[in-house]
N, C-alpha and C. Protein backbone atom coordinates (compact mmCIF):
# COMPACT_ATOMS: atom_id res chain seq x y z
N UNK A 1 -8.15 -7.63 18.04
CA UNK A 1 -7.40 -6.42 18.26
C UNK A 1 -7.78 -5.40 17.19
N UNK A 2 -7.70 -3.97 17.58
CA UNK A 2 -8.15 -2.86 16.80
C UNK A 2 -7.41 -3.26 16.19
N UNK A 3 -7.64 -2.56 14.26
CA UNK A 3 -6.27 -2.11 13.53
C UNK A 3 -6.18 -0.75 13.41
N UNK A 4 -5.30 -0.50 13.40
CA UNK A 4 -5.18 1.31 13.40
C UNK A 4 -4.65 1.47 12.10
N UNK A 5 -5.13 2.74 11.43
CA UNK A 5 -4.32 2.99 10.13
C UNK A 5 -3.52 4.28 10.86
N UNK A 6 -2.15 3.98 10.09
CA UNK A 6 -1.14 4.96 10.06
C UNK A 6 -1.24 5.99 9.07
N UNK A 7 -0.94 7.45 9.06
CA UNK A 7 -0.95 8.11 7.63
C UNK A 7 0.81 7.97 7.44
N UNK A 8 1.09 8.61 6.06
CA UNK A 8 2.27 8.87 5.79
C UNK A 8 2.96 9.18 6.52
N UNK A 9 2.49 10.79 7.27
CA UNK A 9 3.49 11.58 7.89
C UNK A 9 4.37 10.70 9.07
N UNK A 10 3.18 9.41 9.58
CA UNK A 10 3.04 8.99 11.34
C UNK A 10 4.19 7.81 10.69
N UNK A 11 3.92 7.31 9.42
CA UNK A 11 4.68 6.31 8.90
C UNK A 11 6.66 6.68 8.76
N UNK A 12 6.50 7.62 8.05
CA UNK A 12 7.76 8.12 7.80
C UNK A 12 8.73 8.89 9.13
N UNK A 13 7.66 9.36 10.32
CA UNK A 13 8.11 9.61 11.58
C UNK A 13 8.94 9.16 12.50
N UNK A 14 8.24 7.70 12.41
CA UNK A 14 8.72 6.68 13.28
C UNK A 14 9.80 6.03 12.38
N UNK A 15 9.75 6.08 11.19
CA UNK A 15 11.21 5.12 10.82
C UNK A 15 12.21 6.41 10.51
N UNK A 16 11.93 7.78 10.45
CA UNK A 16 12.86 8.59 11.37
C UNK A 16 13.59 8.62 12.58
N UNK A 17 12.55 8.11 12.95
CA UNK A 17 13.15 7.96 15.01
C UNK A 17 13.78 7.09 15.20
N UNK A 18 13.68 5.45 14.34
CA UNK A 18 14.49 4.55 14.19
C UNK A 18 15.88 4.79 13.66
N UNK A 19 15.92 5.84 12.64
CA UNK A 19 16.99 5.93 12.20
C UNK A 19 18.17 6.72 12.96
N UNK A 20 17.38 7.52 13.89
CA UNK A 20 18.14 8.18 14.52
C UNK A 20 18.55 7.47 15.84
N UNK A 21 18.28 6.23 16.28
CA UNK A 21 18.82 5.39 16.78
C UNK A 21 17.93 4.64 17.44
N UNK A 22 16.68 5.13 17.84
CA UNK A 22 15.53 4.32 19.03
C UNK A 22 15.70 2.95 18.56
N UNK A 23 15.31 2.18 19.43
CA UNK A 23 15.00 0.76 19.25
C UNK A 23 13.81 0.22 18.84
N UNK A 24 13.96 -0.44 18.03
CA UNK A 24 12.59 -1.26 17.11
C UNK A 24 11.75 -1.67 18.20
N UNK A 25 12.04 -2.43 19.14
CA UNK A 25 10.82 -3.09 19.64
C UNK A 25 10.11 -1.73 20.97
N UNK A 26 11.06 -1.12 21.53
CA UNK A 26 10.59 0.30 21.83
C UNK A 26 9.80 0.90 21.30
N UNK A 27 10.36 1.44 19.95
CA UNK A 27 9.47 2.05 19.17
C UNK A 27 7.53 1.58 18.37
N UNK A 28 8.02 -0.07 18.06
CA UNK A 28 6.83 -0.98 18.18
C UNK A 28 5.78 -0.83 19.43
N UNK A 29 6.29 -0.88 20.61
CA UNK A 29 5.76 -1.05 21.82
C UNK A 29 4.91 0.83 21.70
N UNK A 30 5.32 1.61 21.75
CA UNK A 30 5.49 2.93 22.07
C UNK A 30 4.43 3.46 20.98
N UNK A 31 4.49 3.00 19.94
CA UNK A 31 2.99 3.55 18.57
C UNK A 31 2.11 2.32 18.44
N UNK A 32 2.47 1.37 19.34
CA UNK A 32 1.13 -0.12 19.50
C UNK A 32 1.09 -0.78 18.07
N UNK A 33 2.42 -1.39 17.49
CA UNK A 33 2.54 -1.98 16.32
C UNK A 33 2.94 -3.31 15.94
N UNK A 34 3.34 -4.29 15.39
CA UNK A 34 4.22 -5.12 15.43
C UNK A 34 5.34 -5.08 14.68
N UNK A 35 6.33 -5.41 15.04
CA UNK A 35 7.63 -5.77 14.39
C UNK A 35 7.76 -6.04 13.17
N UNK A 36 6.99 -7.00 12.27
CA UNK A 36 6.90 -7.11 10.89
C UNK A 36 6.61 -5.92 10.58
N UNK A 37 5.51 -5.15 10.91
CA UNK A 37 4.90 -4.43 10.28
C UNK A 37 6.29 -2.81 10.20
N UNK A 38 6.82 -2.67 11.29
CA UNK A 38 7.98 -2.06 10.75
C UNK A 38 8.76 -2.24 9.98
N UNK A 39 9.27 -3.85 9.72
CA UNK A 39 10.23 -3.62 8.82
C UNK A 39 9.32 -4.05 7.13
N UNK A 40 8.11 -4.33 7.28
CA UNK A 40 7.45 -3.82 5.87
C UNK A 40 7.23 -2.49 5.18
N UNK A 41 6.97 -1.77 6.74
CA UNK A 41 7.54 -0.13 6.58
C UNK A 41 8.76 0.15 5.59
N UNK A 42 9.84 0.15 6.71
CA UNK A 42 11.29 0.39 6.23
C UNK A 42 11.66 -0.38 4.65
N UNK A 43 11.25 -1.45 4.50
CA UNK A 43 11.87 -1.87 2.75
C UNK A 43 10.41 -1.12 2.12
N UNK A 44 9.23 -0.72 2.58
CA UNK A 44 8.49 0.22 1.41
C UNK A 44 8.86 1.76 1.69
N UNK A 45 8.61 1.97 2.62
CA UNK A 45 9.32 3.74 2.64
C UNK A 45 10.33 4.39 3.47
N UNK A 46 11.14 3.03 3.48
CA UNK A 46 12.74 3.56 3.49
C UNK A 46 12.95 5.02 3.01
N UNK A 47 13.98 5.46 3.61
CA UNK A 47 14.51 6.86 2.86
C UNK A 47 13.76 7.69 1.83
N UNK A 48 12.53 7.37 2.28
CA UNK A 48 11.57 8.69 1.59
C UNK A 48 11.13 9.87 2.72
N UNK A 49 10.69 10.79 2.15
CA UNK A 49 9.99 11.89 2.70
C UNK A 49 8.50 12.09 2.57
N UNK A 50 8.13 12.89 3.22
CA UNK A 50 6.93 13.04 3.44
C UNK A 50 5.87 12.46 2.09
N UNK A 51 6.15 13.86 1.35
CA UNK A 51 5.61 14.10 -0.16
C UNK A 51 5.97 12.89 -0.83
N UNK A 52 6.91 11.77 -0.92
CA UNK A 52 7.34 11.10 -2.23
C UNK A 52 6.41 9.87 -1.42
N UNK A 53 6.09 9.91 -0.20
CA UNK A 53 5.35 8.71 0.40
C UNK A 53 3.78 9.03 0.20
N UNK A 54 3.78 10.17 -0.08
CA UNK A 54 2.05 10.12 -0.45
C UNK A 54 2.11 9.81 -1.73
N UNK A 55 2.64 10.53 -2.26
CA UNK A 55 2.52 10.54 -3.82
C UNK A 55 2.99 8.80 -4.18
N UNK A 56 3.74 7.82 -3.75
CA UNK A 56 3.74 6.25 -3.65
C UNK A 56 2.52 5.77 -4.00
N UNK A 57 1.69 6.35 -2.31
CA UNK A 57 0.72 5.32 -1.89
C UNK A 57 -1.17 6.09 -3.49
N UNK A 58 -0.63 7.81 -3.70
CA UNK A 58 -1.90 8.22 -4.65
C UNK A 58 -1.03 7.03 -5.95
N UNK A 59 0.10 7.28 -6.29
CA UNK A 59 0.77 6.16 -7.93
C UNK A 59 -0.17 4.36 -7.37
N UNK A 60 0.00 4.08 -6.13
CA UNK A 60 -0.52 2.65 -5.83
C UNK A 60 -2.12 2.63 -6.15
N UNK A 61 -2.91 3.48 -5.63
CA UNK A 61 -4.43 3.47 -5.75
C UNK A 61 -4.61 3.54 -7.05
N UNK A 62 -3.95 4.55 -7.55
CA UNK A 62 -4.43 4.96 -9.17
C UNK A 62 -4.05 3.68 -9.67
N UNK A 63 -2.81 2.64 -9.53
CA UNK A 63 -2.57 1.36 -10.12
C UNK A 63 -3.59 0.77 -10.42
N UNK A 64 -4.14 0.47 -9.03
CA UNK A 64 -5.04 -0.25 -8.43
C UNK A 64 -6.54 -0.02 -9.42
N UNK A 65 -6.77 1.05 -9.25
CA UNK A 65 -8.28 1.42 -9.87
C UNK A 65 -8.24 1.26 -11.35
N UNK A 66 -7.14 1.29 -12.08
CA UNK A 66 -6.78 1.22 -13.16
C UNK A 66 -6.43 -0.32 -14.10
N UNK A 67 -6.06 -1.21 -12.99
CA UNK A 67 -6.22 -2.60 -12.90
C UNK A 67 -7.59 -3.27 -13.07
N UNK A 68 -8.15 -2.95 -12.08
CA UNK A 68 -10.05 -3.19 -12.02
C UNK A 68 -10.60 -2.72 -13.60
N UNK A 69 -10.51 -1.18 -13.75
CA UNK A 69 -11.02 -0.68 -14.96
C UNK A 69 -11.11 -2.05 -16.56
N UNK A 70 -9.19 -2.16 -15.91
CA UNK A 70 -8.56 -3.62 -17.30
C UNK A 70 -9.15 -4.99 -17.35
N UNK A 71 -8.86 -4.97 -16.02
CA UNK A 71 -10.03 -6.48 -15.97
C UNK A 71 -11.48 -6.49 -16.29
N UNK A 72 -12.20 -5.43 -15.45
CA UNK A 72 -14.01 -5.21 -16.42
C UNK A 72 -13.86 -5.31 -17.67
N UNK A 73 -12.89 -4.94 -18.33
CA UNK A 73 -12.83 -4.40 -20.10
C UNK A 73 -13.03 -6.03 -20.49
N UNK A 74 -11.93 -6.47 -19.96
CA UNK A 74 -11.30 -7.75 -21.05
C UNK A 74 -12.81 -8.66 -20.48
N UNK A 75 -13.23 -8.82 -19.08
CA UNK A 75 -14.32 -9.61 -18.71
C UNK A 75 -15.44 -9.07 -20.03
N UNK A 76 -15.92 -8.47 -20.19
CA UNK A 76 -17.00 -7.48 -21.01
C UNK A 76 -16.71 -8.09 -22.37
N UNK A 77 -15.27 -8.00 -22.87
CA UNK A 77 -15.12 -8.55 -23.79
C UNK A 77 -15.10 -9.94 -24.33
N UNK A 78 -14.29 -10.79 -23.43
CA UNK A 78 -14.69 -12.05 -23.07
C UNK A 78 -16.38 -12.73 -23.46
N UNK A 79 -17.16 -11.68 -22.75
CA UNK A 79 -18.61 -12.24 -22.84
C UNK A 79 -19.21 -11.91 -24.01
N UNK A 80 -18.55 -11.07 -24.86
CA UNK A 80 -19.00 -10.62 -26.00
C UNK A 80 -18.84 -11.18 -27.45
N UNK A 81 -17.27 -12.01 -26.87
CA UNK A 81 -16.98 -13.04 -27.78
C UNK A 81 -17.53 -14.38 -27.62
N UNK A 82 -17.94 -15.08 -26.46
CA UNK A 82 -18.88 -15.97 -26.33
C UNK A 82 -20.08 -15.75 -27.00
N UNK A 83 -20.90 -14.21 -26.38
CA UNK A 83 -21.93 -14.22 -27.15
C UNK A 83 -22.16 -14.22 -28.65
N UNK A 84 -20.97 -13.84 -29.30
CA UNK A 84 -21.58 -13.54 -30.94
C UNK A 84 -20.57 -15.31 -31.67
N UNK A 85 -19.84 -15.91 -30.06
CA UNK A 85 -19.61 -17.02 -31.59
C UNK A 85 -19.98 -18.08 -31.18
N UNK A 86 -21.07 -18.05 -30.13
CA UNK A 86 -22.31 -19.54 -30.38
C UNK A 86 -23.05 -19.04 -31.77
N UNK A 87 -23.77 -20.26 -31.97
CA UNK A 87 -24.60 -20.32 -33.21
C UNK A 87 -26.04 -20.34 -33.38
N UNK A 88 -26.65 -19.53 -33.70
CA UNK A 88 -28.15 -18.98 -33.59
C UNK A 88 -29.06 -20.45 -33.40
């Protein structure tokens, strides 16, 4: 099965429409989704808006890239302390 990516706006839309009463598996059926995947929606961008759901997902990437950066460091370092404390 395709996966489709959702953006923010399409994300925060539909658990608008939920809130305003539609039915989950309607609404699932109706944007071609599954059921988990809504309510992983709703406990991550519950009662946000547009803007505070982008700005989430730019705070998550920047995590992300910033994580990698920490791990190369300490790996780099790691090998640097192997290298200088074997013995010639």
């Amino acid at each position: 099965m395709k996966r489709k990516r959702f953006s923010e706006e399409q994300i925060v839309g539909i658990l608008k429409e939920a809130e305003a009463g539609a039915v989950v598996t309607e609404l699932c059926r109706k944007h071609g989704m599954s059921g988990p995947t809504f309510y992983a929606w709703k406990a991550k961008y519950g009662g946000l808006e547009v803007s505070e759901a982008r700005r989430l997902v730019a705070l998550e990437d920047e995590n992300a890239r910033l994580k990698r950066l920490l791990a190369d460091a300490m790996l780099d370092n790691a090998g640097l302390k192997d290298l200088l404390s074997k013995k010639w």
